[in-house]
Protein backbone atom coordinates (compact mmCIF):
# COMPACT_ATOMS: atom_id res chain seq x y z
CA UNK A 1 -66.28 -3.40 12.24
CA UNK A 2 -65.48 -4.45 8.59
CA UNK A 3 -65.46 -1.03 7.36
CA UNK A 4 -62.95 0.40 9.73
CA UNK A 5 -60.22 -2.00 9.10
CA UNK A 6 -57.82 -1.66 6.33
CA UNK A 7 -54.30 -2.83 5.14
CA UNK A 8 -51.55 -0.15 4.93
CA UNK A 9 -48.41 -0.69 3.17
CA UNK A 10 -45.54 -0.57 5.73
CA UNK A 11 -42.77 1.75 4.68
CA UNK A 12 -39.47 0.40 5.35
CA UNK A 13 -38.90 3.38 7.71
CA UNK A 14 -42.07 1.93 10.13
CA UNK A 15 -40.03 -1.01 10.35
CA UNK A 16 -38.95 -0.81 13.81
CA UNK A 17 -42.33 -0.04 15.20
CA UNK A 18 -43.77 -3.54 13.22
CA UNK A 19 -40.89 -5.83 14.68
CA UNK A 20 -41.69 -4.49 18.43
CA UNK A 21 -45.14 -5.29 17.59
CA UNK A 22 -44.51 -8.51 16.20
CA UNK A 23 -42.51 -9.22 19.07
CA UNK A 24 -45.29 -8.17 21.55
CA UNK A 25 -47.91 -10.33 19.86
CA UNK A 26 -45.91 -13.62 19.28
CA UNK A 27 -44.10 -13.74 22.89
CA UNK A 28 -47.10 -15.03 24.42
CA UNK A 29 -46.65 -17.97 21.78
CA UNK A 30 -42.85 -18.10 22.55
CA UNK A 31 -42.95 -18.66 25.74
CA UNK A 32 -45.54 -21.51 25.60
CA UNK A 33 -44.16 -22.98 22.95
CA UNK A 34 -40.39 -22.11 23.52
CA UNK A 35 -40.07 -22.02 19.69
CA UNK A 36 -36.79 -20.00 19.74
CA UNK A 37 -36.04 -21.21 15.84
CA UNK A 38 -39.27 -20.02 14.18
CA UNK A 39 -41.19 -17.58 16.46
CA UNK A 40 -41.20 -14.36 14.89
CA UNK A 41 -40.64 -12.51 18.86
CA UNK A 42 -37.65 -13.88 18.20
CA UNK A 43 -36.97 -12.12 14.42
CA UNK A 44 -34.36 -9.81 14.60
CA UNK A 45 -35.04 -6.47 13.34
CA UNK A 46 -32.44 -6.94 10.64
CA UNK A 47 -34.14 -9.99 9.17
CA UNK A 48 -37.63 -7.91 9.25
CA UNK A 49 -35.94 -5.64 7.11
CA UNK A 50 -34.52 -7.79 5.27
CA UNK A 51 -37.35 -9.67 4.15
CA UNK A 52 -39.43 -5.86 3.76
CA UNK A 53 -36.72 -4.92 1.14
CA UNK A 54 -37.21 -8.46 -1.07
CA UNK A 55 -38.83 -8.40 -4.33
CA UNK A 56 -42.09 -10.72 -3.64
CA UNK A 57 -42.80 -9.83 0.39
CA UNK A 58 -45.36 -7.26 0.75
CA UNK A 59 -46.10 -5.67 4.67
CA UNK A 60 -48.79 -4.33 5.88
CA UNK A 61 -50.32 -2.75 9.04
CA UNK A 62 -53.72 -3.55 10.21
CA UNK A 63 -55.43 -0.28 11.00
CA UNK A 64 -58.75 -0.05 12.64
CA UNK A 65 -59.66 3.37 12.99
CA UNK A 66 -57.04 4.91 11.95
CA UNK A 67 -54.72 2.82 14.87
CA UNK A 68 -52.16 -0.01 13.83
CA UNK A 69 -53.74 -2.92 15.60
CA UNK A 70 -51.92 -5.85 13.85
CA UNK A 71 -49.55 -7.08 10.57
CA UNK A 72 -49.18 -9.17 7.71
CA UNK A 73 -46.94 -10.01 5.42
CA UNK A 74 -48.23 -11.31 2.20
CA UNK A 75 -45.19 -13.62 -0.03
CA UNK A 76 -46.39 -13.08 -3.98
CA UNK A 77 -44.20 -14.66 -5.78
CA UNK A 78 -44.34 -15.08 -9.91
CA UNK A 79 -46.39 -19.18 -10.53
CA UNK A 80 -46.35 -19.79 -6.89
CA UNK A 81 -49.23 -19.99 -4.25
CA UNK A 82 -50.03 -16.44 -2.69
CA UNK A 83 -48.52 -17.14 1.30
CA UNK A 84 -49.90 -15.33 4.25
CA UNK A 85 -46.44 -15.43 5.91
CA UNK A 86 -47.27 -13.38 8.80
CA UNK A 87 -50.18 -12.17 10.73
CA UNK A 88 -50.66 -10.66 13.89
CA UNK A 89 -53.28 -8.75 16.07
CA UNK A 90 -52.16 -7.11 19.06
CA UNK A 91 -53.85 -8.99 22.57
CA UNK A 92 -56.01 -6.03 23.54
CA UNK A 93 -57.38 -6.53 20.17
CA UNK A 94 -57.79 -9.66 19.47
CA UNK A 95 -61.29 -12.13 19.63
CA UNK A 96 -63.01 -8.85 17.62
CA UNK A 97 -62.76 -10.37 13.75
CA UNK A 98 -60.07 -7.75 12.61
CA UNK A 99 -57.92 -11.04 11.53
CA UNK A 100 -60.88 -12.50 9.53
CA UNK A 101 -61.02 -8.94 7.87
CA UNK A 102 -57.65 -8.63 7.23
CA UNK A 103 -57.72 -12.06 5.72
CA UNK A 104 -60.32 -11.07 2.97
CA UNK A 105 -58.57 -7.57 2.63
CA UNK A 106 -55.04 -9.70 1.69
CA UNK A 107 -57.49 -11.95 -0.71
CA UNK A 108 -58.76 -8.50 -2.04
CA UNK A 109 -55.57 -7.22 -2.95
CA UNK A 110 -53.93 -10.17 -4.37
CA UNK A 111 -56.53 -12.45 -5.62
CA UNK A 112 -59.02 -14.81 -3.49
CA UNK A 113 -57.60 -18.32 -4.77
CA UNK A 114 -54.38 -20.01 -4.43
CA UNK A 115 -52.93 -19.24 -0.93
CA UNK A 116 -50.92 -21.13 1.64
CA UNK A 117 -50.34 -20.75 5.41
CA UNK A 118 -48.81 -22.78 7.97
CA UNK A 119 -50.22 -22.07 12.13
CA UNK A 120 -49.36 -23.79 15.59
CA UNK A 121 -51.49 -27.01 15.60
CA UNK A 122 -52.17 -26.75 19.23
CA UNK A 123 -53.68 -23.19 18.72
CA UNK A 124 -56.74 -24.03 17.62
CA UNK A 125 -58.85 -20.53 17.75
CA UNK A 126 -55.83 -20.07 14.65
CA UNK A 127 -56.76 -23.44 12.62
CA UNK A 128 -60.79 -22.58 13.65
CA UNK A 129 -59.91 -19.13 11.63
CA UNK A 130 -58.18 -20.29 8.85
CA UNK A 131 -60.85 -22.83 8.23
CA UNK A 132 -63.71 -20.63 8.68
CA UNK A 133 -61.98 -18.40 5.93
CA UNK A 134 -61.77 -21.56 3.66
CA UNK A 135 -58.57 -22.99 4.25
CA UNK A 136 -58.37 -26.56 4.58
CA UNK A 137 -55.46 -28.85 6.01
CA UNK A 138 -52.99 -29.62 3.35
CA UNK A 139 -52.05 -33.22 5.60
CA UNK A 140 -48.92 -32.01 5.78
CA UNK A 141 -47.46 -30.74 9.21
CA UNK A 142 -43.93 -30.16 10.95
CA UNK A 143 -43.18 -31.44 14.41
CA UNK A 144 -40.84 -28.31 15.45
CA UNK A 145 -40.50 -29.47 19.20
CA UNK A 146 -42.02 -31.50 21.41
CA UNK A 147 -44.46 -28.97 22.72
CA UNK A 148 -45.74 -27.77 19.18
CA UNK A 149 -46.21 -28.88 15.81
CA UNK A 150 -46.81 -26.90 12.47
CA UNK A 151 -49.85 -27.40 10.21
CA UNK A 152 -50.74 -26.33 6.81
CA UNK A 153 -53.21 -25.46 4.90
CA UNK A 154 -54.60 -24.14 1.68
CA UNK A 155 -56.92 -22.45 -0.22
């Protein structure tokens, strides 16, 4: 499996087909959560390119085989923590480690130490990945509604 996935830049011109993905993969989410202020289904596709045009906020598909199965964004900015901003498998996809790899690909590409994240506390297949990759809880979390809570965590 590790071999076939890779990270491919998204061009700004893709950037239609990554918001309806990101959509697809974060409604589930949305609609448990009914997190209409920071769920990414609920981006617009002017703020995804928006953020794909700044400076320090680099996008990228997860291929396996060949076939976009996921994103990330990656925020780099200059004496700041590397942040996974973003990431995203499609469902069909998912439980088959292409997040893990596209974890270590991101680390790869911008350097293994230093990163931040913040996930849904209540998901915790996301905090049992993000741990298993060697992020630990910062102690520091976000109570966005009364159905969900951020967490953080770094590396």
């Amino acid at each position: 499996m590790k071999d076939k996935i890779q990270l491919a830049k998204v061009p700004l011109e893709e950037a239609e087909q990554f918001w309806q993905m990101q959509r697809t993969a974060f409604l589930e989410l949305l609609e448990r959560y009914q997190d209409r202020e920071t769920n990414p289904a609920c981006q617009t596709l002017e703020r995804v390119r928006e953020k794909m045009t700044q400076a320090d906020s680099f996008f990228y598909w997860i291929k396996w085989e060949e076939e976009s199965v996921g994103g990330i964004r990656i925020v780099a900015r200059a004496n700041e923590s590397k942040q996974i901003s973003l990431l995203f498998v499609r469902p069909e996809y998912r439980n088959r480690g292409i997040a893990q790899q596209a974890i270590r690909l991101a680390e790869e590409l911008y350097g293994g130490k230093d990163w931040v994240l913040g996930t849904h506390l209540q998901e915790k297949r996301n905090c049992h990945l993000y741990e298993k990759m060697g992020y630990r809880p910062t102690g520091e979390t976000r109570e966005i509604n009364g159905k969900m809570t951020l967490i953080y965590y770094k590396k």
